[in-house]
PDB file of N, CA and C in Angstrom:
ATOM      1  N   UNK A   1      88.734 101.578  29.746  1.00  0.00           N
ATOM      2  CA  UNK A   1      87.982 101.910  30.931  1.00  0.00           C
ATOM      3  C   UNK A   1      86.503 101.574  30.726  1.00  0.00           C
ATOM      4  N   UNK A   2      85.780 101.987  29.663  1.00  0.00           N
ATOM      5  CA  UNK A   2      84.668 101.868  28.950  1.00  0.00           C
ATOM      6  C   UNK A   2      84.502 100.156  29.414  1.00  0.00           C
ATOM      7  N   UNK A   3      85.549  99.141  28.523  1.00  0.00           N
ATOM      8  CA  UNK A   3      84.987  98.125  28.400  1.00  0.00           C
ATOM      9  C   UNK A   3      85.208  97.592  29.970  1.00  0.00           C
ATOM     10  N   UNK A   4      86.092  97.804  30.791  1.00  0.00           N
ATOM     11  CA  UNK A   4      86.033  97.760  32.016  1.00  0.00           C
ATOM     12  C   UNK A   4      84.595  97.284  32.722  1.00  0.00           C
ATOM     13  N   UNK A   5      83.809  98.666  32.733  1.00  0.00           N
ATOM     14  CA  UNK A   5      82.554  99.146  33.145  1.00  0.00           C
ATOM     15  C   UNK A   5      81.575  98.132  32.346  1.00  0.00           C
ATOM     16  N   UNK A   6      81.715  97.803  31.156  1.00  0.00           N
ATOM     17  CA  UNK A   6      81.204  97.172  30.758  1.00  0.00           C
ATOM     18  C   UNK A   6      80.853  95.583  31.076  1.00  0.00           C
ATOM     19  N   UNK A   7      82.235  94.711  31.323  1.00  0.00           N
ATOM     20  CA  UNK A   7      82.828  93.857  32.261  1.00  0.00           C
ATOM     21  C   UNK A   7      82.410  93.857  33.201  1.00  0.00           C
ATOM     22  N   UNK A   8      82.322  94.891  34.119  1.00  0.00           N
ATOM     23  CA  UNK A   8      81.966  95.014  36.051  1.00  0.00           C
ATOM     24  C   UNK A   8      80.235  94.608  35.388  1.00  0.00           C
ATOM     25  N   UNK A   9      79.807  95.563  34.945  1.00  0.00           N
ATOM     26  CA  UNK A   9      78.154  94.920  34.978  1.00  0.00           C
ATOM     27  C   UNK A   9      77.419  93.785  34.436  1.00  0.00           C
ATOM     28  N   UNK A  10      78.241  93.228  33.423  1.00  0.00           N
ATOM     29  CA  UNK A  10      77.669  91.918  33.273  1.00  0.00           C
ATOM     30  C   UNK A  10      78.158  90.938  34.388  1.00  0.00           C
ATOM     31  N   UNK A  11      79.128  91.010  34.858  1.00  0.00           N
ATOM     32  CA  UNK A  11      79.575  89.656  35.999  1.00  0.00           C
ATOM     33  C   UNK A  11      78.464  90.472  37.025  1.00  0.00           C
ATOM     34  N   UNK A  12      77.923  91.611  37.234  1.00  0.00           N
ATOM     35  CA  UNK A  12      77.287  92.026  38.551  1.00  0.00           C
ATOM     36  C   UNK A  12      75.353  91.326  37.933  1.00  0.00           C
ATOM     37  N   UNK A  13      75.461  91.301  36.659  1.00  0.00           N
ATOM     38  CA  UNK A  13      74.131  90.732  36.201  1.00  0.00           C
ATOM     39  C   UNK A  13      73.962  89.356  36.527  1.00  0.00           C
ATOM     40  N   UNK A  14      75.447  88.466  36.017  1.00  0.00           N
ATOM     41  CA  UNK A  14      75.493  87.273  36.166  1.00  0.00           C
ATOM     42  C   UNK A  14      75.411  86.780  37.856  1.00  0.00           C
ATOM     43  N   UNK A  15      75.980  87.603  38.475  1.00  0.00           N
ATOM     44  CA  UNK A  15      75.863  87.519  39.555  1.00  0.00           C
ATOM     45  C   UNK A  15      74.830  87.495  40.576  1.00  0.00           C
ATOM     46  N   UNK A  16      74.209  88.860  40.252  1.00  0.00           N
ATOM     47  CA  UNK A  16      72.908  89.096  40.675  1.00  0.00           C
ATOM     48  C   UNK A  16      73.415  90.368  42.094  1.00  0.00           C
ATOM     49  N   UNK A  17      74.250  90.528  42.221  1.00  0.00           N
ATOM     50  CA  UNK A  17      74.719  91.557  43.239  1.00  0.00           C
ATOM     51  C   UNK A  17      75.660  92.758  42.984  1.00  0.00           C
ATOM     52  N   UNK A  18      74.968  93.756  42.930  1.00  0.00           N
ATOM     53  CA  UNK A  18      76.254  94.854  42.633  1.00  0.00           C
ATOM     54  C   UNK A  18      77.388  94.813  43.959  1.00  0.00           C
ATOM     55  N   UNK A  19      77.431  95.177  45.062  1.00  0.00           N
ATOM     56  CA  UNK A  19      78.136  94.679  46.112  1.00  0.00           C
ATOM     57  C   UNK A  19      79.383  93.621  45.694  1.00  0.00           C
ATOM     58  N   UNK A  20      78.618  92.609  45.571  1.00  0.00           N
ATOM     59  CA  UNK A  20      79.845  91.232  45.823  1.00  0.00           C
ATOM     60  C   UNK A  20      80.695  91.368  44.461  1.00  0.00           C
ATOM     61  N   UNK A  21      80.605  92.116  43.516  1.00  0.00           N
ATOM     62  CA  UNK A  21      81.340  92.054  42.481  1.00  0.00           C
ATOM     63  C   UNK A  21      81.733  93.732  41.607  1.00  0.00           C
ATOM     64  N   UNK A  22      80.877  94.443  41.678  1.00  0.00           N
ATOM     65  CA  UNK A  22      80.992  95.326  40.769  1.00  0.00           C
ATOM     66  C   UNK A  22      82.258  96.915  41.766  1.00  0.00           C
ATOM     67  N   UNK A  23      81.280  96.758  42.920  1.00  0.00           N
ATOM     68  CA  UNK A  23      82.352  97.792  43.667  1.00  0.00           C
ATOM     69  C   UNK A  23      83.900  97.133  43.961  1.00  0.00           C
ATOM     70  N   UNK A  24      84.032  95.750  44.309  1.00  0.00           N
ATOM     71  CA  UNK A  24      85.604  95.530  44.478  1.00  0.00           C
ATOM     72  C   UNK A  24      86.253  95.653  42.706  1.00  0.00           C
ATOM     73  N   UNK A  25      85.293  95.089  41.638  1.00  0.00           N
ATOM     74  CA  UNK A  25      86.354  95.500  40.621  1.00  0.00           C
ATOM     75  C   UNK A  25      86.253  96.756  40.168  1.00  0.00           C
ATOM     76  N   UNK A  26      85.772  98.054  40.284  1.00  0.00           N
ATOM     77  CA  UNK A  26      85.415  99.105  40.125  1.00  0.00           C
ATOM     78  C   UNK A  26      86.686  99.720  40.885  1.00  0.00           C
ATOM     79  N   UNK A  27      86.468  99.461  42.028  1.00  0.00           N
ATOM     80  CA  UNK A  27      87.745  99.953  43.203  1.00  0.00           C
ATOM     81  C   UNK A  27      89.629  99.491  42.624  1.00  0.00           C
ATOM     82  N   UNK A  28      89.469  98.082  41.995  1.00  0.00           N
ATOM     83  CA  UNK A  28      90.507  97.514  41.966  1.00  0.00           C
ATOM     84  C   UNK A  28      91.136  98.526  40.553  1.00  0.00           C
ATOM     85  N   UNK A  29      89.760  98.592  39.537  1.00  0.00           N
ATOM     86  CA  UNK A  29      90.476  98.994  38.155  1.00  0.00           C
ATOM     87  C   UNK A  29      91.056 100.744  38.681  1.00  0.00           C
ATOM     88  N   UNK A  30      90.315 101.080  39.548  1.00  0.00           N
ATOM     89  CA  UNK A  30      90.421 102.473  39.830  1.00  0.00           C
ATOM     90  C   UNK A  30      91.731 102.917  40.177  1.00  0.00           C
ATOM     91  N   UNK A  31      92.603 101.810  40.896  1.00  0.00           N
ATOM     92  CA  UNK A  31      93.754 101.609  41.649  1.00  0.00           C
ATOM     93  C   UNK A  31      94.745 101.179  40.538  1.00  0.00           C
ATOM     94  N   UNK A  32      94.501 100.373  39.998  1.00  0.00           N
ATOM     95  CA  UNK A  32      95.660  99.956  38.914  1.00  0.00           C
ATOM     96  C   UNK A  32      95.787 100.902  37.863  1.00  0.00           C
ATOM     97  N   UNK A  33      94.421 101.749  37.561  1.00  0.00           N
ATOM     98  CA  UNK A  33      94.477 103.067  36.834  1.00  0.00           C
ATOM     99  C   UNK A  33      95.381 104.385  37.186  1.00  0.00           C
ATOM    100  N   UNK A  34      95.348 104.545  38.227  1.00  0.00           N
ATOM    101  CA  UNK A  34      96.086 105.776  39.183  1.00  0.00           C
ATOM    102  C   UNK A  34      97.548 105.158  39.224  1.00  0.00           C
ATOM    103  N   UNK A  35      97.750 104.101  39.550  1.00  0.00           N
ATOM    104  CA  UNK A  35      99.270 103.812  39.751  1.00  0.00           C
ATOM    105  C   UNK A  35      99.901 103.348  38.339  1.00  0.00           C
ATOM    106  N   UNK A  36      99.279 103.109  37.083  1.00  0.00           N
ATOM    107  CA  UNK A  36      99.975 103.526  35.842  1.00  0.00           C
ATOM    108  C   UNK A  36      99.872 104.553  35.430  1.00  0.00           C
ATOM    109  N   UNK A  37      99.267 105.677  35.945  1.00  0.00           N
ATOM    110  CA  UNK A  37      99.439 107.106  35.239  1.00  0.00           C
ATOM    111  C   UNK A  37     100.419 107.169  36.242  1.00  0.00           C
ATOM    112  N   UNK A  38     100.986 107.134  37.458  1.00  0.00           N
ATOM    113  CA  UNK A  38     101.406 107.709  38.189  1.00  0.00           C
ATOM    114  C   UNK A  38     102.866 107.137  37.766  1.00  0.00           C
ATOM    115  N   UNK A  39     103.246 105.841  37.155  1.00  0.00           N
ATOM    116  CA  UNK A  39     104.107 105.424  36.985  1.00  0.00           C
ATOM    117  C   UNK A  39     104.631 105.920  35.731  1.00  0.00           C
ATOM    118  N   UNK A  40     103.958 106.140  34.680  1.00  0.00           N
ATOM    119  CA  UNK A  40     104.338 107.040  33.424  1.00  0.00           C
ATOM    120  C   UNK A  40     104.788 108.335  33.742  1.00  0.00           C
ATOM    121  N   UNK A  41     104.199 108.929  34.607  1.00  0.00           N
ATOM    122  CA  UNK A  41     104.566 110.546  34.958  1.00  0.00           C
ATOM    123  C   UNK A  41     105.857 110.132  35.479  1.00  0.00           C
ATOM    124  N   UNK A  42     106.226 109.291  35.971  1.00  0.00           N
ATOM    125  CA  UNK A  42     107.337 109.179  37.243  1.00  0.00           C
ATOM    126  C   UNK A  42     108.159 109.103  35.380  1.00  0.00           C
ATOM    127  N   UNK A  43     108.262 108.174  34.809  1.00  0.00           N
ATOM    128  CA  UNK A  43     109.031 108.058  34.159  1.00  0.00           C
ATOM    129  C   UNK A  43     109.687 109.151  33.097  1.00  0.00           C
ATOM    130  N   UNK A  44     108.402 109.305  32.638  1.00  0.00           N
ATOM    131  CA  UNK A  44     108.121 110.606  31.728  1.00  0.00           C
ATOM    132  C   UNK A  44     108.489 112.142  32.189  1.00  0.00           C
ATOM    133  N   UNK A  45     108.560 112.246  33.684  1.00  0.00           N
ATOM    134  CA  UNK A  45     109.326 113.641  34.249  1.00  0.00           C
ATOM    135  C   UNK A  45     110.734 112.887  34.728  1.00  0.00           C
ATOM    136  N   UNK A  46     111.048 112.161  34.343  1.00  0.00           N
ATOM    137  CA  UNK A  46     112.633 111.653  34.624  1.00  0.00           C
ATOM    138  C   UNK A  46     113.679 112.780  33.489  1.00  0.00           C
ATOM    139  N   UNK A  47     112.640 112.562  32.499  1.00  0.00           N
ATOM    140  CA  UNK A  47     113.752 113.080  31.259  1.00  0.00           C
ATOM    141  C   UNK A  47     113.644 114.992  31.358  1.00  0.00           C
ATOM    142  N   UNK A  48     112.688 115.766  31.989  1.00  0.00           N
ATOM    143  CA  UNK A  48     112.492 116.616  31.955  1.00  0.00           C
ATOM    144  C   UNK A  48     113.667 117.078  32.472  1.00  0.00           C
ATOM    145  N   UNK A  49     113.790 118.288  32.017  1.00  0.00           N
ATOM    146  CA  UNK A  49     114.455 119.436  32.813  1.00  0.00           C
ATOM    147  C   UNK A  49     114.768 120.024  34.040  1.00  0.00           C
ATOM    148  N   UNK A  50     113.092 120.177  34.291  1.00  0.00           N
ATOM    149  CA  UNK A  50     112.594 120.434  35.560  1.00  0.00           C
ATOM    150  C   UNK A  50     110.721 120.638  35.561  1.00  0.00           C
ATOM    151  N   UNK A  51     110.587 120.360  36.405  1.00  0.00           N
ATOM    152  CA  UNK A  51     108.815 119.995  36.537  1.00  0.00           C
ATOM    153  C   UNK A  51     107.931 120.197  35.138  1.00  0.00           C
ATOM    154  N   UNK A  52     108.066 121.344  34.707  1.00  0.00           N
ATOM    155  CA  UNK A  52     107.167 121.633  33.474  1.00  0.00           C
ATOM    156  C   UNK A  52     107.845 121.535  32.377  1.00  0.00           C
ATOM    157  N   UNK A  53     108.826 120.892  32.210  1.00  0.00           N
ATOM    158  CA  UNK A  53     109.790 120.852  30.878  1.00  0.00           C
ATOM    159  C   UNK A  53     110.245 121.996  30.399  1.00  0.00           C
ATOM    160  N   UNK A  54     110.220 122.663  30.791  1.00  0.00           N
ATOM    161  CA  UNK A  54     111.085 124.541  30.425  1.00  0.00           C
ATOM    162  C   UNK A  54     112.154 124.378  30.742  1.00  0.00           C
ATOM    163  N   UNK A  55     113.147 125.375  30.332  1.00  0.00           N
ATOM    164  CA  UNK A  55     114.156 125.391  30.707  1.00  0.00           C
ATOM    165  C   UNK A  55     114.417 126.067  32.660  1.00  0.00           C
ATOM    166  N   UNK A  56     115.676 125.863  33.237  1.00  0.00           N
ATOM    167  CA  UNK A  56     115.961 126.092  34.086  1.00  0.00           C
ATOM    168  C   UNK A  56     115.245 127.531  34.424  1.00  0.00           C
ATOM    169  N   UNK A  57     114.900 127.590  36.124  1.00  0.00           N
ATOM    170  CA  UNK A  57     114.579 128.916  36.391  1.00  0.00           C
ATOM    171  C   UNK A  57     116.167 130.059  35.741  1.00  0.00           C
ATOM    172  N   UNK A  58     115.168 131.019  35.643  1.00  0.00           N
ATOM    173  CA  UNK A  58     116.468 132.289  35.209  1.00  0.00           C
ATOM    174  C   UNK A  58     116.473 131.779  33.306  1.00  0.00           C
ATOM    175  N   UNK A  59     116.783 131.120  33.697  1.00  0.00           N
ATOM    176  CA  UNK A  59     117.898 130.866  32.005  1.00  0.00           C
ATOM    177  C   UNK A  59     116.727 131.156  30.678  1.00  0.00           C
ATOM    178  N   UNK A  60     115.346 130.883  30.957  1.00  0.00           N
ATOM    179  CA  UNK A  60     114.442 131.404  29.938  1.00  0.00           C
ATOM    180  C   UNK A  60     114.548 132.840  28.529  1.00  0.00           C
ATOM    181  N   UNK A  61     114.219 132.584  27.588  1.00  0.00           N
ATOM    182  CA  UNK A  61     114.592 134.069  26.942  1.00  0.00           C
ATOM    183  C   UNK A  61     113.491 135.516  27.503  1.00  0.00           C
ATOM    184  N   UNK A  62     112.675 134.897  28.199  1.00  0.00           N
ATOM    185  CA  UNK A  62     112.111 136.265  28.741  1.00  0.00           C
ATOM    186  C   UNK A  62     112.459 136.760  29.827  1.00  0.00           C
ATOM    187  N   UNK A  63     112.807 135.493  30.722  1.00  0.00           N
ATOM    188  CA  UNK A  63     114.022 136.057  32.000  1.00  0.00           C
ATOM    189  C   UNK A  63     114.748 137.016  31.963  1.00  0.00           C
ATOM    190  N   UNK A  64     116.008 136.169  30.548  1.00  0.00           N
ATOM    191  CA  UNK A  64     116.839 137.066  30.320  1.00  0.00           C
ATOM    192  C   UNK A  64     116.373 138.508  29.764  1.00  0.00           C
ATOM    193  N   UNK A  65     115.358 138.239  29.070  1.00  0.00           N
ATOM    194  CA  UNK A  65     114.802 140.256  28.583  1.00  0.00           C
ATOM    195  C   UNK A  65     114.908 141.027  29.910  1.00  0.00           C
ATOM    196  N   UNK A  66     113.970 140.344  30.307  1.00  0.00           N
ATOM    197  CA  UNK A  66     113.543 141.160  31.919  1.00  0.00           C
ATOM    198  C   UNK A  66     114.830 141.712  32.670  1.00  0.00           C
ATOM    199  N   UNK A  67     115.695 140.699  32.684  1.00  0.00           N
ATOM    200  CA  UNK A  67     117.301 140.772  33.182  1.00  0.00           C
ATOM    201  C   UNK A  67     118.012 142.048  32.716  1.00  0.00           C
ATOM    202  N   UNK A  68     117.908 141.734  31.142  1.00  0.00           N
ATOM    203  CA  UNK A  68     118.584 143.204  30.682  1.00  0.00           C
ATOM    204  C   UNK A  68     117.601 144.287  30.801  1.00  0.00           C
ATOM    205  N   UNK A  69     116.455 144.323  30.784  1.00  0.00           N
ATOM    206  CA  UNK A  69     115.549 145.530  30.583  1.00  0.00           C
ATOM    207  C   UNK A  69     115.771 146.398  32.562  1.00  0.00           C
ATOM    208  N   UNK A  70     116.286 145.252  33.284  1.00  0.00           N
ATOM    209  CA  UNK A  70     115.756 145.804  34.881  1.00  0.00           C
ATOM    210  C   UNK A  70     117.635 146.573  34.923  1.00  0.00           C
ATOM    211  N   UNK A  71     118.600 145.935  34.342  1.00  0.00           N
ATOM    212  CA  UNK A  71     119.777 146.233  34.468  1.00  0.00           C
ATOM    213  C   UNK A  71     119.810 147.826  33.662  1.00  0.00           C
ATOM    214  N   UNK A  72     119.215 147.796  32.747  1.00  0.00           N
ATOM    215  CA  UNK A  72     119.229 149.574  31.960  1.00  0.00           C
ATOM    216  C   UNK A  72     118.463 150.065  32.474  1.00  0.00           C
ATOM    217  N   UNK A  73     117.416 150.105  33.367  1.00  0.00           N
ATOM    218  CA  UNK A  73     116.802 150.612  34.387  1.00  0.00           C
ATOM    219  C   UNK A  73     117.504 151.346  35.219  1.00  0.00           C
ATOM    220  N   UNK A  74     118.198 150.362  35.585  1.00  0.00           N
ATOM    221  CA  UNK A  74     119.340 150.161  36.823  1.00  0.00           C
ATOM    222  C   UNK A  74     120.023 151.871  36.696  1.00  0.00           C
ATOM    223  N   UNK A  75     120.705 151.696  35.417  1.00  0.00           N
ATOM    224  CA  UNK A  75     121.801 152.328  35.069  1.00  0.00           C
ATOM    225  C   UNK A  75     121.166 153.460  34.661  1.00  0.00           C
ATOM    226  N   UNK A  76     119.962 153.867  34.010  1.00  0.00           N
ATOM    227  CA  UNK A  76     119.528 155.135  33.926  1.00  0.00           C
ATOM    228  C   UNK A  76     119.198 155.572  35.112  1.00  0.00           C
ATOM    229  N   UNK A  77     118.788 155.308  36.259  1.00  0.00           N
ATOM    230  CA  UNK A  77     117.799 155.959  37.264  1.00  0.00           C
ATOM    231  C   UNK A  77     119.312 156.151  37.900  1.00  0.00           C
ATOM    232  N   UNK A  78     120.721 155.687  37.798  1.00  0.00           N
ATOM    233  CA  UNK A  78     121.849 155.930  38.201  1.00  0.00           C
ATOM    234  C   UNK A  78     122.149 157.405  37.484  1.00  0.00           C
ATOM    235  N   UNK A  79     122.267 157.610  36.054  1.00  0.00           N
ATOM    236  CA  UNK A  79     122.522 158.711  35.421  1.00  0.00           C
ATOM    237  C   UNK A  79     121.761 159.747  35.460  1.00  0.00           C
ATOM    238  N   UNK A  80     120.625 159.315  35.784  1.00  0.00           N
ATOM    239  CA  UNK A  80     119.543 160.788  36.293  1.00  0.00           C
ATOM    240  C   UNK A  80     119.666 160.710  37.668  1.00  0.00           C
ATOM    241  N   UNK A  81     120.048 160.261  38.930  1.00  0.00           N
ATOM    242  CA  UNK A  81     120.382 161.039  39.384  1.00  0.00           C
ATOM    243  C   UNK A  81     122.104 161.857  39.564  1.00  0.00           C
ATOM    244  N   UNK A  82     122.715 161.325  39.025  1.00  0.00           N
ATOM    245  CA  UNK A  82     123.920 161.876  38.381  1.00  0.00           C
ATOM    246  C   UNK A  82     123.700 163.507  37.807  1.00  0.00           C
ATOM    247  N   UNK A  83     122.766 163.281  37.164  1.00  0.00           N
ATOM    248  CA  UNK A  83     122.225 164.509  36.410  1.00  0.00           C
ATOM    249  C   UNK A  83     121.885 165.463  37.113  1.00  0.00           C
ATOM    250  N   UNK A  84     121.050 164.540  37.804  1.00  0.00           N
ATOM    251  CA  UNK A  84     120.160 165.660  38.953  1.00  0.00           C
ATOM    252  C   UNK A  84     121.056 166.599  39.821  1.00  0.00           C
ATOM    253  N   UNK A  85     121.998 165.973  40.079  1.00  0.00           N
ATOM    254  CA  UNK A  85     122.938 166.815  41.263  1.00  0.00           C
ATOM    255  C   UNK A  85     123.617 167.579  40.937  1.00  0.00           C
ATOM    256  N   UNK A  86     124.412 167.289  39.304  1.00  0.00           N
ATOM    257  CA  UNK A  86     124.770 168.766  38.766  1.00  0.00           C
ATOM    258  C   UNK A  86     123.937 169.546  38.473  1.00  0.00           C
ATOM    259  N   UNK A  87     122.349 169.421  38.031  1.00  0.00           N
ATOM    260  CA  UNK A  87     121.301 170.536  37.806  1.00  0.00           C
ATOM    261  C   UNK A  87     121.702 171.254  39.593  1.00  0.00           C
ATOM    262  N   UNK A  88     121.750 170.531  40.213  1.00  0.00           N
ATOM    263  CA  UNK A  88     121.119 171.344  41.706  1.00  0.00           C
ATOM    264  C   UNK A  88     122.505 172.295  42.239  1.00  0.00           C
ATOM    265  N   UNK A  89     123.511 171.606  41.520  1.00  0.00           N
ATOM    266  CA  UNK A  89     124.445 172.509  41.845  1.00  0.00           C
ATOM    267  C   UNK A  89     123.925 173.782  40.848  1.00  0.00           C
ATOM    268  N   UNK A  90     124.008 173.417  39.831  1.00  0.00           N
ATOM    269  CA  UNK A  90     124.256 174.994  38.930  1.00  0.00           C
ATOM    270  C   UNK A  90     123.125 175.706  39.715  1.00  0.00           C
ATOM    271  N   UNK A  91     121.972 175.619  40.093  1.00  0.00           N
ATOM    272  CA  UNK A  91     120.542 176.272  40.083  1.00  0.00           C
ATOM    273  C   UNK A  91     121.080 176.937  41.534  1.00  0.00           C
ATOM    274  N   UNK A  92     121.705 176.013  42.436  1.00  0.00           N
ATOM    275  CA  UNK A  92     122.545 176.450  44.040  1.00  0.00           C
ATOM    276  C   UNK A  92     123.003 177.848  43.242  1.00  0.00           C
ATOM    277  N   UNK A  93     124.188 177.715  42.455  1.00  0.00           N
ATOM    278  CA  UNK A  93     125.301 178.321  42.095  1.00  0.00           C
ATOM    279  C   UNK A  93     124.561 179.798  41.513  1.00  0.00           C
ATOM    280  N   UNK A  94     123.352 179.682  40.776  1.00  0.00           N
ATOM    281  CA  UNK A  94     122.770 180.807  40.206  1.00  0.00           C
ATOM    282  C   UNK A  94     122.274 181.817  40.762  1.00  0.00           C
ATOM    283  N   UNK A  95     121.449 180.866  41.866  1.00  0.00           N
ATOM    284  CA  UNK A  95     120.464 181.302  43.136  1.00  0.00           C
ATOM    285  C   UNK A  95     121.773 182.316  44.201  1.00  0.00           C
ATOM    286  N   UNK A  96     123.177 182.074  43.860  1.00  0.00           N
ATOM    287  CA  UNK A  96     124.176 182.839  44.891  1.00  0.00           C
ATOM    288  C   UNK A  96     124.488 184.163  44.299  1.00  0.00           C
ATOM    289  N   UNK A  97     124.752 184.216  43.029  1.00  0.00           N
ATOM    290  CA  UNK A  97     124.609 185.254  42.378  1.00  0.00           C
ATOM    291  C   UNK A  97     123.491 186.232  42.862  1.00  0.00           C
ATOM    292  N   UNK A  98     122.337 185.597  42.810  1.00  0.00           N
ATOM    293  CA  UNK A  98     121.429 186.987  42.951  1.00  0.00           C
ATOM    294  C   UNK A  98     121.252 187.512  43.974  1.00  0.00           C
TER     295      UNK A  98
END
């Protein structure tokens, strides 16, 4: 790129015009620059996975933590209130007594 720039200003010296020479090859390298990065990415995310090279959404090992950590969640806030309703019976049941 460097020697590029370097290139554009001597033909614009030899020339004597920045205009007639330095902005069309400035513009041109700018263009052939963008469409080989753009063509490497194209190639180079061919082999990926998926966009960022990680594995599939979900399938990650912190996914899966999260997965099991939200599932024993799950299942305790199930057993407390399980819990809860026999406390409320007995405390019903005590409260009849008196």
């Amino acid at each position: 790129m460097w020697l590029e720039a370097g290139q554009v200003a001597a033909e614009a010296a030899k020339q004597g015009g920045v205009v007639t020479v330095a902005i069309p090859t400035a513009f041109i390298s700018s263009i052939v620059t963008l469409l080989g990065r753009e063509a490497l990415a194209f190639f180079v995310g061919k082999r990926k996975r998926n966009g960022n090279g990680g594995p599939k959404p979900g399938a990650g090992e912190t996914c899966r933590k999260h997965g099991e950590d939200i599932a024993m969640l799950v299942e305790f806030k199930g057993n407390a209130d399980d819990a809860l309703k026999r406390i409320e019976g007995k405390v019903d049941r005590l409260l009849e007594r008196k």
